[in-house]
Protein backbone atom coordinates (compact mmCIF):
# COMPACT_ATOMS: atom_id res chain seq x y z
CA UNK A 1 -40.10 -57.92 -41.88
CA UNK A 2 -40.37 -59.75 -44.90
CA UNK A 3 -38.05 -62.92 -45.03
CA UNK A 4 -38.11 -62.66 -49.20
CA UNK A 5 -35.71 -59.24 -49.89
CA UNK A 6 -36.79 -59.07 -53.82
CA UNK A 7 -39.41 -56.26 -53.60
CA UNK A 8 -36.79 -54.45 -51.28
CA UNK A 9 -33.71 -55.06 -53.70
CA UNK A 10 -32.35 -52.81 -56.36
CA UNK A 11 -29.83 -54.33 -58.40
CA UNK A 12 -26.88 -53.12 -61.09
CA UNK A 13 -25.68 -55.60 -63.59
CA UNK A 14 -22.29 -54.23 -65.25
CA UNK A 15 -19.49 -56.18 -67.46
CA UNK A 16 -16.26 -54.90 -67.34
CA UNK A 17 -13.70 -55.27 -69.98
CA UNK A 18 -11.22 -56.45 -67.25
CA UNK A 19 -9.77 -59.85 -65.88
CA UNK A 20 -11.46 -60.58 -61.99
CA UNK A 21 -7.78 -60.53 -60.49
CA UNK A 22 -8.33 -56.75 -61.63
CA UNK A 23 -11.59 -55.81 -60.74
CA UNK A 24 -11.03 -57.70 -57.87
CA UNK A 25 -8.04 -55.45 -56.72
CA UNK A 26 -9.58 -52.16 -57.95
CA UNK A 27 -12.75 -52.86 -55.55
CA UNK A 28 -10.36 -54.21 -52.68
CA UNK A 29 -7.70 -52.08 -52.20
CA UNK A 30 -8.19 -48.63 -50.48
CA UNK A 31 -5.30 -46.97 -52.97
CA UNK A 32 -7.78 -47.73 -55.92
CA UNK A 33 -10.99 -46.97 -54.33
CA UNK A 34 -10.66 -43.35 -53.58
CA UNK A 35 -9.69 -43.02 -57.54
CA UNK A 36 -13.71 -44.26 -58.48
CA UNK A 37 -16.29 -44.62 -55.77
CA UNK A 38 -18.21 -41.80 -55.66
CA UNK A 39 -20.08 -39.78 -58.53
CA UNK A 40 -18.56 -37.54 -61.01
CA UNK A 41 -17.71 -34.64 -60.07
CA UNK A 42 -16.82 -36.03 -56.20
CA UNK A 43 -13.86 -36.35 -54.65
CA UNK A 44 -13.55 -39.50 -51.81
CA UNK A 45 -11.26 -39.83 -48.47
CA UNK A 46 -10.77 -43.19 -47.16
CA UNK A 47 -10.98 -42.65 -43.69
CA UNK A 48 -11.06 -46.52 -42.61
CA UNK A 49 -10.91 -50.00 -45.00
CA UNK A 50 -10.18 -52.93 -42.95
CA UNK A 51 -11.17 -55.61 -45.55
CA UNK A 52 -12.26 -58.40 -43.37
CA UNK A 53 -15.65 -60.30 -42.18
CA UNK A 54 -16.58 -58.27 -39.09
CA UNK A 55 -14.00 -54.88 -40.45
CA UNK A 56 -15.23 -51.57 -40.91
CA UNK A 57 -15.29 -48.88 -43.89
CA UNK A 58 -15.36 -45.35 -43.80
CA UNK A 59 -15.33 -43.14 -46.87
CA UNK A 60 -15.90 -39.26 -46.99
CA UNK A 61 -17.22 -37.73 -50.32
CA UNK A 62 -16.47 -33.99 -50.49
CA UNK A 63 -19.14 -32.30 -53.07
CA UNK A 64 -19.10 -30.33 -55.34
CA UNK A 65 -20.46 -27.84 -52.68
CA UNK A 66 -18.07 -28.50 -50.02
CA UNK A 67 -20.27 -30.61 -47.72
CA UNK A 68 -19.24 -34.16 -46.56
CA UNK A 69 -21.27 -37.13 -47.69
CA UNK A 70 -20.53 -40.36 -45.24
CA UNK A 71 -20.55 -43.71 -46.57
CA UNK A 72 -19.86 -46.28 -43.78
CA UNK A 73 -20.47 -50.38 -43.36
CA UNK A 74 -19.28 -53.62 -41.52
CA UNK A 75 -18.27 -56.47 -44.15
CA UNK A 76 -20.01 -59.43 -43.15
CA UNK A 77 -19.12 -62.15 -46.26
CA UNK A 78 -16.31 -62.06 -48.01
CA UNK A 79 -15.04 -64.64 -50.31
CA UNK A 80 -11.81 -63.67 -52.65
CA UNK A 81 -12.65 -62.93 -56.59
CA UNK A 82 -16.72 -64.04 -55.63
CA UNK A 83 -18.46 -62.28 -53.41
CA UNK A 84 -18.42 -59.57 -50.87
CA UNK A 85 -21.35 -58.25 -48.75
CA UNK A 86 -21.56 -55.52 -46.19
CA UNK A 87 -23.90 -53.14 -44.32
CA UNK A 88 -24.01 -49.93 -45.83
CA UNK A 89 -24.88 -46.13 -44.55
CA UNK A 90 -24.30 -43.23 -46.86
CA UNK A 91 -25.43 -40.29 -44.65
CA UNK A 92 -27.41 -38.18 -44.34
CA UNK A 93 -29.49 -40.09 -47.47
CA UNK A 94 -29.61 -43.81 -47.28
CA UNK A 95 -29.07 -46.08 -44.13
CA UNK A 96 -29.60 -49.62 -43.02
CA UNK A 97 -28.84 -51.22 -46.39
CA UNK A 98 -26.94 -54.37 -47.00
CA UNK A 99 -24.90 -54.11 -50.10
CA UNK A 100 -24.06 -57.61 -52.16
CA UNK A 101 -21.04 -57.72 -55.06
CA UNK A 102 -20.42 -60.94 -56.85
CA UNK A 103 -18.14 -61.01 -59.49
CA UNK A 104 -17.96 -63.90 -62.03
CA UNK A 105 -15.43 -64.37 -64.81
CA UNK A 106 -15.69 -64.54 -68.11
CA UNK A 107 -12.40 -64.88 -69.96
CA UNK A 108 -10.88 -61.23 -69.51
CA UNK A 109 -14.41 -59.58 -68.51
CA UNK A 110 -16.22 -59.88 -65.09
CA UNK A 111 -19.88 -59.22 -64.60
CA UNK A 112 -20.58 -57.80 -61.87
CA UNK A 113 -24.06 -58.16 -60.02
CA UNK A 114 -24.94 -55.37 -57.45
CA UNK A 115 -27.15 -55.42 -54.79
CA UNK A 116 -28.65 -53.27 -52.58
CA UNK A 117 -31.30 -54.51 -50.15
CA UNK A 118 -33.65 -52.00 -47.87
CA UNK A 119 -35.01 -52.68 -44.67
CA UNK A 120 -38.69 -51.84 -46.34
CA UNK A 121 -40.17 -52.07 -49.90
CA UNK A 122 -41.29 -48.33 -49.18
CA UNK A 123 -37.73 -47.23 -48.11
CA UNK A 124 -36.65 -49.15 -51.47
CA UNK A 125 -38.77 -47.13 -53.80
CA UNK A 126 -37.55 -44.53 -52.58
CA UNK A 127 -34.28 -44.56 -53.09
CA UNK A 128 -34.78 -45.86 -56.30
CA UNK A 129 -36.91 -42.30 -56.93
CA UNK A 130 -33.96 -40.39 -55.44
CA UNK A 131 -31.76 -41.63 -58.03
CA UNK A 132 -30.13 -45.19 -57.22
CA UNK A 133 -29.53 -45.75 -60.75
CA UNK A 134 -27.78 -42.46 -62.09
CA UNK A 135 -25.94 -42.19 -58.80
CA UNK A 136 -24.68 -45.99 -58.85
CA UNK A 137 -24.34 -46.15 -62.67
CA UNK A 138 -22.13 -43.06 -62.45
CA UNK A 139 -20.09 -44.65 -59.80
CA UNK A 140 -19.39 -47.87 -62.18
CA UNK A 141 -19.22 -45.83 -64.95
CA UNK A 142 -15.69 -43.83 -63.04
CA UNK A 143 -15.32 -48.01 -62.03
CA UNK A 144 -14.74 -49.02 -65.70
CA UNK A 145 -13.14 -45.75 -67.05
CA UNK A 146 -10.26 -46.45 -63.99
CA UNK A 147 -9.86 -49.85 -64.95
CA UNK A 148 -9.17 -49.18 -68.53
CA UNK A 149 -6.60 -47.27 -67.08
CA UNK A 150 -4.69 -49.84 -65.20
């Protein structure tokens, strides 16, 4: 496998109209989570979020059709109001990703860089064909509408 991830990577760039201590909280905390991550139209379960390097997360999506979409993954970096990567499987679709957040402040915004990287260029392509960016952009999109909430 290719040492070099950057043909394998698919990556979101967002600014949020929020202060990091925020954003930072609203990605963090399990009580604000299951109020955004997931696609309209989804509801999400946290079934396990033990925010640590080396903890595991569990989420459940119900559908819109009433089946259960998994989302699962081991944090392995975290490092408060920077960075925070993990392993990622969101069954039955997409598994064996690493996801990477870093957050950097500007004022009251935070730009936030999102990364997913695949095992395989191939594999990458095709999750960008099945929709990486509409599903992801929808997720951030519930992201920012919650934190103009808060």
């Amino acid at each position: 496998m290719s040492t070099d991830a950057s043909n394998r990577t698919l990556t979101i760039h967002r600014t949020f109209d929020a202060p990091i201590q925020l954003l930072w909280q609203v990605w963090t905390q399990p009580e604000h989570i299951a109020q955004w991550w997931a696609p309209q139209g989804m509801s999400i379960d946290i079934v396990e979020h033990n925010f640590q390097v080396g903890g595991r997360w569990e989420y459940a999506m119900q559908m819109p059709n009433g089946q259960t979409f998994t989302s699962d993954g081991v944090y392995s970096v975290i490092v408060e109001l920077e960075k925070i990567f993990s392993s990622a499987n969101f069954k039955p679709m997409t598994e064996g990703i690493e996801m990477q957040s870093l957050f950097t402040a500007e004022g009251d915004k935070t730009h936030l860089t999102f990364h997913c990287i695949h095992p395989t260029e191939e594999y990458c392509r095709q999750q960008e064909k099945m929709g990486f960016y509409n599903g992801w952009g929808s997720v951030f999109d519930r992201l920012n509408d919650y934190l103009q909430q808060q």
